[in-house]
N, C-alpha and C. Protein backbone atom coordinates (compact mmCIF):
# COMPACT_ATOMS: atom_id res chain seq x y z
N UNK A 1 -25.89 65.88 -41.11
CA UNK A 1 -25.35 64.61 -40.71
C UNK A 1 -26.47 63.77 -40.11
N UNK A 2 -26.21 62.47 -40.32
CA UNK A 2 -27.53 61.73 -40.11
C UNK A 2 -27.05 60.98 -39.42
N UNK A 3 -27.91 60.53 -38.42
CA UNK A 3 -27.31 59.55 -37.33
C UNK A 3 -27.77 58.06 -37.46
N UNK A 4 -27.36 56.96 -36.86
CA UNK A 4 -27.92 55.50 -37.26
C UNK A 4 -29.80 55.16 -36.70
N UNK A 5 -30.17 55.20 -37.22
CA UNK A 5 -31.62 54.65 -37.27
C UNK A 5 -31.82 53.56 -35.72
N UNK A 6 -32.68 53.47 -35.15
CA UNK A 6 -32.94 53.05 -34.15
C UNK A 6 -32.85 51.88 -34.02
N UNK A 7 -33.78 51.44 -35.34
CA UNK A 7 -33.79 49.85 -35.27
C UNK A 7 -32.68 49.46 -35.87
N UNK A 8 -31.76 49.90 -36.87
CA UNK A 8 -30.51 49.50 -36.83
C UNK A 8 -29.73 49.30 -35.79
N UNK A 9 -29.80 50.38 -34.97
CA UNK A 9 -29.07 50.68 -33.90
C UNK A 9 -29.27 49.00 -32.61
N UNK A 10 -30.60 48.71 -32.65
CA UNK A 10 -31.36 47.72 -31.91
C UNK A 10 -30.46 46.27 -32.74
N UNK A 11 -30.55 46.02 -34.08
CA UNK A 11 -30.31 45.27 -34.56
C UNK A 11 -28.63 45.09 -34.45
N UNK A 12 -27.89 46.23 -34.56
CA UNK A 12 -26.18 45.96 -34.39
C UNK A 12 -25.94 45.63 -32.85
N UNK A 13 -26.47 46.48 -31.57
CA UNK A 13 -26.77 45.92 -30.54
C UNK A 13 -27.10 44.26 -29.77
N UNK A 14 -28.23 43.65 -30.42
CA UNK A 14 -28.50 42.07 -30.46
C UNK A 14 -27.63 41.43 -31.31
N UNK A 15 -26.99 41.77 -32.34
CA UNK A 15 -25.83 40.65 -33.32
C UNK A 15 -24.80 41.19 -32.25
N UNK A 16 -24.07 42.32 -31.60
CA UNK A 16 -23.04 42.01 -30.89
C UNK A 16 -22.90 41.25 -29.35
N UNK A 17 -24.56 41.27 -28.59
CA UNK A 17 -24.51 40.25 -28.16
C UNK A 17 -24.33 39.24 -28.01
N UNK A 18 -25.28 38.40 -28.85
CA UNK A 18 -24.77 37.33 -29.58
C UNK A 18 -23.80 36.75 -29.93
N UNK A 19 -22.77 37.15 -30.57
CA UNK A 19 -21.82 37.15 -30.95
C UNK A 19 -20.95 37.23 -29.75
N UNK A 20 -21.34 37.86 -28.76
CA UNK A 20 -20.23 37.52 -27.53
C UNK A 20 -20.57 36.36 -26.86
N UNK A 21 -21.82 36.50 -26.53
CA UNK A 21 -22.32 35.20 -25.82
C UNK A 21 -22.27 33.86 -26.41
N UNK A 22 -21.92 33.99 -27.79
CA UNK A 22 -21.54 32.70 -28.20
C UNK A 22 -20.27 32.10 -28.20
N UNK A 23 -18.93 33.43 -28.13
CA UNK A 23 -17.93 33.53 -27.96
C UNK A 23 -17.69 32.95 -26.14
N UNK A 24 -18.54 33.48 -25.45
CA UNK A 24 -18.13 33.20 -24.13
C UNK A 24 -18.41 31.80 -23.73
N UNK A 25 -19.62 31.13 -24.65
CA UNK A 25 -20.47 29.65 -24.33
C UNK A 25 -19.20 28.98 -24.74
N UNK A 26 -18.58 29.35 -26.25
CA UNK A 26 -17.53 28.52 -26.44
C UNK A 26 -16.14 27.93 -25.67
N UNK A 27 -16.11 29.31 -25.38
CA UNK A 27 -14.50 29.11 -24.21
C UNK A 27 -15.11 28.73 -23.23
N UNK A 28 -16.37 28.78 -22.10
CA UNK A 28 -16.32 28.15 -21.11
C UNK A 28 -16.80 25.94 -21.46
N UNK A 29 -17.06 25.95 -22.35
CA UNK A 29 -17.37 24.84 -22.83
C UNK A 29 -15.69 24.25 -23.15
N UNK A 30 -15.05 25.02 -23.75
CA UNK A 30 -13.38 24.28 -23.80
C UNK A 30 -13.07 24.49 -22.95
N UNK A 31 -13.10 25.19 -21.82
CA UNK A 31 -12.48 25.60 -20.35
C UNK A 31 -12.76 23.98 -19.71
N UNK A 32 -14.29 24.28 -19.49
CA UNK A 32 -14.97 22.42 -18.55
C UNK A 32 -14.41 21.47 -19.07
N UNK A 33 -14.13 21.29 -20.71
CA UNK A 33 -13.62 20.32 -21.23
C UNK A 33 -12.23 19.83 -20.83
N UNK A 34 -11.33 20.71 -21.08
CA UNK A 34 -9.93 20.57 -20.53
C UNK A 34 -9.90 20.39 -18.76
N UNK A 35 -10.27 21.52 -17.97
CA UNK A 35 -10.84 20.98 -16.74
C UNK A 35 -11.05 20.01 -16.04
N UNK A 36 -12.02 18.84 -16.92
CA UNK A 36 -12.91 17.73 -16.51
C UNK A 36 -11.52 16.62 -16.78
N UNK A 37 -10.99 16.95 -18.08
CA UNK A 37 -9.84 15.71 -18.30
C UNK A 37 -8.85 16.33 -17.72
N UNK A 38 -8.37 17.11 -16.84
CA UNK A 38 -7.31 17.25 -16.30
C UNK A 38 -7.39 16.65 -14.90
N UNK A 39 -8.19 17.13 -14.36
CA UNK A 39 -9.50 16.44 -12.83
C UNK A 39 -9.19 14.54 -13.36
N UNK A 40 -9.01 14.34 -14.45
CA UNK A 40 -9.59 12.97 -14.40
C UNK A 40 -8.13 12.23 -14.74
N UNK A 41 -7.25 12.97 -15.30
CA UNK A 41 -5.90 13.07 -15.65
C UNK A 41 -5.07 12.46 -13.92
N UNK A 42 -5.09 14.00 -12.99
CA UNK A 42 -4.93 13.75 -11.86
C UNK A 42 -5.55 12.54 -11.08
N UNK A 43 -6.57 12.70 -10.86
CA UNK A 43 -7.46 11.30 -9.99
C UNK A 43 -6.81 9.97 -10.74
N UNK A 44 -6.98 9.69 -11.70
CA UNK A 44 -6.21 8.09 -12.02
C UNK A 44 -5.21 8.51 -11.94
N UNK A 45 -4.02 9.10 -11.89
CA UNK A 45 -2.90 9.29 -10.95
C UNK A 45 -2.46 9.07 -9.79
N UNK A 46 -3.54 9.29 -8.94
CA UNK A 46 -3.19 9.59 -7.24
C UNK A 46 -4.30 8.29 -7.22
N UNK A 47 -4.89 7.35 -8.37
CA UNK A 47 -5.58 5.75 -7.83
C UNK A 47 -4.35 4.90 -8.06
N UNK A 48 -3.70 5.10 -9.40
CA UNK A 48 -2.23 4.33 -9.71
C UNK A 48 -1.13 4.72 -8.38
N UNK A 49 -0.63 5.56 -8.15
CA UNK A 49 -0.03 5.97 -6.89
C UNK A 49 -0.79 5.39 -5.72
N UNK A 50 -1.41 5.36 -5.68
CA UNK A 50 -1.77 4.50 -3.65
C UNK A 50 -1.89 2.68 -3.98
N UNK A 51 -1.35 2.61 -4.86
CA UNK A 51 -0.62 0.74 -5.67
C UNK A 51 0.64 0.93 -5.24
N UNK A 52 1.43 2.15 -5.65
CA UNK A 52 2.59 2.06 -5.73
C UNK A 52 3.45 1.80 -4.59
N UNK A 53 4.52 0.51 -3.88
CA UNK A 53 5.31 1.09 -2.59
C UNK A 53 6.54 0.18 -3.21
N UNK A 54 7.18 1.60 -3.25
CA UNK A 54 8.72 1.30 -3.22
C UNK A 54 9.68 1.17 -2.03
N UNK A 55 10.80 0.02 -1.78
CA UNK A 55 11.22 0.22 -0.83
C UNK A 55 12.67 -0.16 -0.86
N UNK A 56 13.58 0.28 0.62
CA UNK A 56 14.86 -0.61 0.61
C UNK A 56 14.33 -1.96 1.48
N UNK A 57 14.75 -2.50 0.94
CA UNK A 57 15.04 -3.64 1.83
C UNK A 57 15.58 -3.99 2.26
N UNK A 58 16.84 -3.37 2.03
CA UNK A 58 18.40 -3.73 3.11
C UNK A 58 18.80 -2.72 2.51
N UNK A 59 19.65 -2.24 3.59
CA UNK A 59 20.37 -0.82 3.29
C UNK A 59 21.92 -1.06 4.03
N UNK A 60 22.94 -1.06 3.28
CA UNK A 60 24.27 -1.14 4.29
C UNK A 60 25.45 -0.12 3.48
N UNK A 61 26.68 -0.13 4.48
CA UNK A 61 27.58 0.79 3.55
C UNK A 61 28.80 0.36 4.28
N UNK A 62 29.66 0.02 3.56
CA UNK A 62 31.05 -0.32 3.53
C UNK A 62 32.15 0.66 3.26
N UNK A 63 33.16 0.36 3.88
CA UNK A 63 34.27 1.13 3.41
C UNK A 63 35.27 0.50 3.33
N UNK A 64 36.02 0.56 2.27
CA UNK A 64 37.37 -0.44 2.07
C UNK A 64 37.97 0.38 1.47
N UNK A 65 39.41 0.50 2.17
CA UNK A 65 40.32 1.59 2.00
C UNK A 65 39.96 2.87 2.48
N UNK A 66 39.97 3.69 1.64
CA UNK A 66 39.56 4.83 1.56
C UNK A 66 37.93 5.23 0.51
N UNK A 67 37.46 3.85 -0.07
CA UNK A 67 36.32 3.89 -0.33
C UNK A 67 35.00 3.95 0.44
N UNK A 68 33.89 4.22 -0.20
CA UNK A 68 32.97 4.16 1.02
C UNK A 68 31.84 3.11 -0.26
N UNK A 69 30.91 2.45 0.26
CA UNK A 69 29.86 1.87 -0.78
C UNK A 69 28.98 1.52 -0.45
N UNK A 70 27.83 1.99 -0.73
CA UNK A 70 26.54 1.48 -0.09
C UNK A 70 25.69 0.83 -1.19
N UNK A 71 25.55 -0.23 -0.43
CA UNK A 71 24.70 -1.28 -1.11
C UNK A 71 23.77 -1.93 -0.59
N UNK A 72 22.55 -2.72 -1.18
CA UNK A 72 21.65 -3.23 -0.91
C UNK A 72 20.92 -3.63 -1.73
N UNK A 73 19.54 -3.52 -1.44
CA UNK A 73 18.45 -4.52 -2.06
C UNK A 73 16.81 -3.57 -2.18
N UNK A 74 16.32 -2.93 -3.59
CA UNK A 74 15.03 -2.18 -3.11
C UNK A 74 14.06 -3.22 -3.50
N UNK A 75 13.02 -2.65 -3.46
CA UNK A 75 11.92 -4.14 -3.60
C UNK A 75 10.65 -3.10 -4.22
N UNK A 76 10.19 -3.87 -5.17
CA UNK A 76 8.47 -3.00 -5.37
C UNK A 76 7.72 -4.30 -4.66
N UNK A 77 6.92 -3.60 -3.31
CA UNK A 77 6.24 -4.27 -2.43
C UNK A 77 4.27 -3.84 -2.73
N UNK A 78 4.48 -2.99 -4.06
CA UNK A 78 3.16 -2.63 -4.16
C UNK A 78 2.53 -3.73 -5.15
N UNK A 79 1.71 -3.05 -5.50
CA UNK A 79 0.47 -4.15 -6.79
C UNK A 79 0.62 -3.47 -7.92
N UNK A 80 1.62 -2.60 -8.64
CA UNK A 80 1.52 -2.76 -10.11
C UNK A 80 3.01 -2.77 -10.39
N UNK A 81 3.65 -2.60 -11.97
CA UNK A 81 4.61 -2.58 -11.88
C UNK A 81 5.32 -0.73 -11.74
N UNK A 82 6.54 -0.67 -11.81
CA UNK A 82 6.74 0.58 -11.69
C UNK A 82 7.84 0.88 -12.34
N UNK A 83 7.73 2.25 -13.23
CA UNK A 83 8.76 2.78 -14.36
C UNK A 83 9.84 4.06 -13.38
N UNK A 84 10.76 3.52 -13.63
CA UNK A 84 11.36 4.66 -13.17
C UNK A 84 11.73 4.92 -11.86
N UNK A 85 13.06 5.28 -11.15
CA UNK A 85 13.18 5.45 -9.52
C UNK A 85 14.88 6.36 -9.87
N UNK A 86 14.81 6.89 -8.56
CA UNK A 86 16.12 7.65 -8.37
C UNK A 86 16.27 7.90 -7.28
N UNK A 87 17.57 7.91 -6.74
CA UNK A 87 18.24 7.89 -5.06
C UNK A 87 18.57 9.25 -5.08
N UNK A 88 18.27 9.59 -3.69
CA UNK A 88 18.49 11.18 -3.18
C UNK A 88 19.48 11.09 -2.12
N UNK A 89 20.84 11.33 -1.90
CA UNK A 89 21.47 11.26 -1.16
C UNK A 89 21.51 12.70 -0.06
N UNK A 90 21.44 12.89 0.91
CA UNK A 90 21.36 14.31 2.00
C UNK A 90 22.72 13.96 2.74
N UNK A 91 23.44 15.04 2.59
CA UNK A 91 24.56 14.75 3.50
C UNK A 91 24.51 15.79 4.52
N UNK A 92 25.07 15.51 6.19
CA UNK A 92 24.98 16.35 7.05
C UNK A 92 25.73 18.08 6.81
N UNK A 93 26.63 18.12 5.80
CA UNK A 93 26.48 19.21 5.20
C UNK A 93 25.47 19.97 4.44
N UNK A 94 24.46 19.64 4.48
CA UNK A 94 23.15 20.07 3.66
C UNK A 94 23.92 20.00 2.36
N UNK A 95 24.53 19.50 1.76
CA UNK A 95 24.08 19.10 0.16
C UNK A 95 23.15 17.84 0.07
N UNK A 96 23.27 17.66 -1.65
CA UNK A 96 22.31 16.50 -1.95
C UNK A 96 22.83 16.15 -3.39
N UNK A 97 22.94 15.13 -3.32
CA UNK A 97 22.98 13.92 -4.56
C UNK A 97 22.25 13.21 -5.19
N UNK A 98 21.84 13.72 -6.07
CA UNK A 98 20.54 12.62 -6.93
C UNK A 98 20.72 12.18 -8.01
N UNK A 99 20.82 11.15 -8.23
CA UNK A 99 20.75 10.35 -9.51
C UNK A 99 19.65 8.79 -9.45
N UNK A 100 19.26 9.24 -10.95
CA UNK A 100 18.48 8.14 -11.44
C UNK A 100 19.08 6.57 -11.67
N UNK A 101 18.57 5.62 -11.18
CA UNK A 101 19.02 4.56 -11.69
C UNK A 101 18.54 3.29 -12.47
N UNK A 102 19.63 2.77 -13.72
CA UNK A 102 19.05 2.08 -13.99
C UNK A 102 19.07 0.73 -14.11
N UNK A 103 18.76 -0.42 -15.00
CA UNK A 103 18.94 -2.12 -14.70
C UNK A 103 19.63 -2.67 -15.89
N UNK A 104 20.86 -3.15 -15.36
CA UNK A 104 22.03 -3.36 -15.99
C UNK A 104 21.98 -4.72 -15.13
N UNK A 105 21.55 -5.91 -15.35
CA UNK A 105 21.19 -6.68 -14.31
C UNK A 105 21.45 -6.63 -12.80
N UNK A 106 22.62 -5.71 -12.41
CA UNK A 106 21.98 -4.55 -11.47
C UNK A 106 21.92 -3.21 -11.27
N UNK A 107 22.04 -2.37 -10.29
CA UNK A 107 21.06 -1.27 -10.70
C UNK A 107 22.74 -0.45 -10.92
N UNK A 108 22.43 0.97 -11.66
CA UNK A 108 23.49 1.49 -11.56
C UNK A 108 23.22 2.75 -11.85
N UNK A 109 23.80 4.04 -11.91
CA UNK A 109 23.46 5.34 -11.87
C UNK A 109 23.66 5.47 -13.43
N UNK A 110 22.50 6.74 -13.81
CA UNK A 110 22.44 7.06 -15.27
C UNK A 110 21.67 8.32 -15.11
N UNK A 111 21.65 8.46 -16.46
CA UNK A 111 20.89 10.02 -16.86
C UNK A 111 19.26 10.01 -16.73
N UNK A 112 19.24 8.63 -17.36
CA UNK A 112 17.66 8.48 -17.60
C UNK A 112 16.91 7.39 -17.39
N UNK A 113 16.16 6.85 -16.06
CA UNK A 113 15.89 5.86 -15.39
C UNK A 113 15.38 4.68 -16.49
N UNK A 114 15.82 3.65 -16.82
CA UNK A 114 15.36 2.33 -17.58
C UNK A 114 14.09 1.39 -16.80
N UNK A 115 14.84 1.54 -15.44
CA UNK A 115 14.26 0.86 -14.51
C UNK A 115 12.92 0.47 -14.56
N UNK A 116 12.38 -0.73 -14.64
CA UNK A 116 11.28 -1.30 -14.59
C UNK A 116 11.11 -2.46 -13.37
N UNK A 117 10.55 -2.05 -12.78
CA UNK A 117 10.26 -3.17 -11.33
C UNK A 117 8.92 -3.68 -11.17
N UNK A 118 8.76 -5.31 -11.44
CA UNK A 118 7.19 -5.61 -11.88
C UNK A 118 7.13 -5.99 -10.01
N UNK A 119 5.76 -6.60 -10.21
CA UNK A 119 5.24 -6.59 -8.57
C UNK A 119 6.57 -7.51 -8.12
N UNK A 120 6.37 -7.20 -6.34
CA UNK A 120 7.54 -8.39 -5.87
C UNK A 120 9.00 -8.74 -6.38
N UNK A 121 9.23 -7.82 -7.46
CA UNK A 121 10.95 -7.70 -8.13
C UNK A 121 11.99 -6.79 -6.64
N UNK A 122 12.58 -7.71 -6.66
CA UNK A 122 13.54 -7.10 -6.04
C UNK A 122 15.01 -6.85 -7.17
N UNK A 123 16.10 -5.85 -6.80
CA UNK A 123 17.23 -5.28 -7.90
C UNK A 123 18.04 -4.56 -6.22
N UNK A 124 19.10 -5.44 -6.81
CA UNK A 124 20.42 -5.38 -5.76
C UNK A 124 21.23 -4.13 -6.03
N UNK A 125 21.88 -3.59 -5.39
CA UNK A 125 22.24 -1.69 -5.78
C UNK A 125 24.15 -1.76 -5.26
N UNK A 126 24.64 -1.39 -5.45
CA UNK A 126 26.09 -1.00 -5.25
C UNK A 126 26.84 0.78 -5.42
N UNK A 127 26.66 1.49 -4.60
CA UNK A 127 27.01 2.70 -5.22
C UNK A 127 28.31 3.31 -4.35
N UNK A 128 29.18 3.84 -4.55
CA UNK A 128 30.51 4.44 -4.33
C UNK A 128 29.57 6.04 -3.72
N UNK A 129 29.65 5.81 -2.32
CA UNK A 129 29.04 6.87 -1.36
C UNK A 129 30.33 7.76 -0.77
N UNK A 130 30.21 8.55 -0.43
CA UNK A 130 30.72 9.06 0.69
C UNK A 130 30.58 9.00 2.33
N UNK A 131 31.45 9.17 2.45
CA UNK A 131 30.72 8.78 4.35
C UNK A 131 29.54 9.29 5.20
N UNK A 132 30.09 10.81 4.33
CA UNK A 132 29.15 11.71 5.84
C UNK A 132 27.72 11.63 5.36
N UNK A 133 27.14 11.05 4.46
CA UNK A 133 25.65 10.57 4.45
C UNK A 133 24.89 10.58 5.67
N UNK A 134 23.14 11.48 5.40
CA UNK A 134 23.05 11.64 6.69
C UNK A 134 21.15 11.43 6.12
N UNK A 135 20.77 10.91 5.30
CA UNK A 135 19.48 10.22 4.62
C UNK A 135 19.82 9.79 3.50
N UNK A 136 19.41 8.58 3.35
CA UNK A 136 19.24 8.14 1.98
C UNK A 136 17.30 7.79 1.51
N UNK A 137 17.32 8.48 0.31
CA UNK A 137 15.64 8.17 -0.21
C UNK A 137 15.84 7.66 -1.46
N UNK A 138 14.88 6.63 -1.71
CA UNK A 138 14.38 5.93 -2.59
C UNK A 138 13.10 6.54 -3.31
N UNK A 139 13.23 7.41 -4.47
CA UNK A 139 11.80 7.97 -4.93
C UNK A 139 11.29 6.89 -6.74
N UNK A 140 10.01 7.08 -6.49
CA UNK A 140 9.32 6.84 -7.82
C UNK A 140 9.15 7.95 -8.36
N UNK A 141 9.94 7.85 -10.14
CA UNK A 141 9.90 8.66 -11.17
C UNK A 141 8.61 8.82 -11.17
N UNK A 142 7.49 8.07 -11.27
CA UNK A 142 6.15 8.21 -11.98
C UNK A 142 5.46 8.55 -10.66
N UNK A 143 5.51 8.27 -9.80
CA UNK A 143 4.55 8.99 -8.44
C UNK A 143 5.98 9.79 -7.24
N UNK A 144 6.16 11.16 -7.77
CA UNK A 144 6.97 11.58 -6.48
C UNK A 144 7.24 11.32 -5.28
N UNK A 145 5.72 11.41 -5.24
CA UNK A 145 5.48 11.17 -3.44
C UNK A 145 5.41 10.00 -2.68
N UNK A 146 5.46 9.01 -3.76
CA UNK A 146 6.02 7.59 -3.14
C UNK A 146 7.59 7.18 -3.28
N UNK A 147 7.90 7.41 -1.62
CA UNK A 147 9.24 7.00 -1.56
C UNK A 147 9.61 6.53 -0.17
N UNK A 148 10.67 5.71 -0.04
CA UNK A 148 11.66 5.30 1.27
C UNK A 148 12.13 5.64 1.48
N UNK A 149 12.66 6.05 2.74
CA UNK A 149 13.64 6.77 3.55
C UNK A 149 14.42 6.25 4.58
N UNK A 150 15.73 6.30 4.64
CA UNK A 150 16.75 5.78 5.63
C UNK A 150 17.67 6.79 5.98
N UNK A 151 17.38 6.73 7.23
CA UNK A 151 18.35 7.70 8.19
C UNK A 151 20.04 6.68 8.35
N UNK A 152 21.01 7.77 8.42
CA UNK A 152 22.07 6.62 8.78
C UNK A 152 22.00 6.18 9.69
N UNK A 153 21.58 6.04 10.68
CA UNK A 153 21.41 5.76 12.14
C UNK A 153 20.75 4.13 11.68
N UNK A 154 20.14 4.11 11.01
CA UNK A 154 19.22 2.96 10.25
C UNK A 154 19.97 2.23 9.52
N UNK A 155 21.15 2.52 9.23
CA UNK A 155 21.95 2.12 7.80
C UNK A 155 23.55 1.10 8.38
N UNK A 156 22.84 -0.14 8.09
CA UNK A 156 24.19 -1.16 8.83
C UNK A 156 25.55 -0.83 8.22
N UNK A 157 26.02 -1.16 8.53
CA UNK A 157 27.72 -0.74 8.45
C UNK A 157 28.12 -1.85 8.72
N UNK A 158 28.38 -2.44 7.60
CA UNK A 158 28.97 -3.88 7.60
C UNK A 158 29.58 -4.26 6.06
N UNK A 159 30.75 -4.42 6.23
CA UNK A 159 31.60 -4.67 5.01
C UNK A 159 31.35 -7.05 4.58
């Protein structure tokens, strides 16, 4: 039985190097690639987000009859326009209510936010609440973390 020759042995040795190290140059080269545009993905994200301020601008809630309704006025007070928003209702029972809303010349609850608010647009709101409401938030679909918040304590009560 004959065994593999040395310099063969030398030569299958350096091609499987190779062959890895070119394998490894490749994936870390698509690794940085994806990486670099994800890094750059995020960052113009969080530059579009610190434009963004959504707000209430009047916040009130009525009750007639046995209804309850809170209505008001949100405002985009930032510098671009903005796609998308949805109300988070917290009630002192720890549940929560969220729905998206959209512009029906005014705003109204839906599945899938329409809503477009260019700079300085204000959109008047009407929604059939419950009483024991105990925060109401105003969030942006396109930046989470920009949102308004109203405690009821904050929230006029005026029919």
């Amino acid at each position: 039985m004959k065994g593999v020759s040395p310099l063969i042995s030398l030569a299958l040795i350096i091609l499987i190097t190779v062959s890895l190290a070119s394998l490894i140059n490749l994936w870390l080269t698509n690794f940085a690639r994806t990486s670099a545009e994800t890094i750059k993905s995020q960052r113009e994200k969080e530059i579009f987000c610190s434009d963004v301020y959504l707000v209430f601008k009047e916040i009130k809630y009525c009750r007639i009859n046995s209804a309850g309704y809170l209505y008001g006025t949100i405002l985009n007070s930032g510098n671009v326009e903005i796609s998308g928003a949805k109300i988070r209702i917290l009630y002192d029972n720890n549940t929560i209510n969220e729905f998206e809303i959209c512009s029906n010349q005014e705003l109204i609850k839906c599945k899938n936010s329409n809503l477009t608010l260019s700079v300085s647009q204000e959109f008047s709101f009407n929604f059939s609440l419950e009483s024991n409401f105990d925060t109401v938030e105003l969030i942006s679909l396109q930046c989470p973390s920009v949102k308004d918040k109203v405690e009821r304590e904050y929230v006029e009560f005026k029919c």
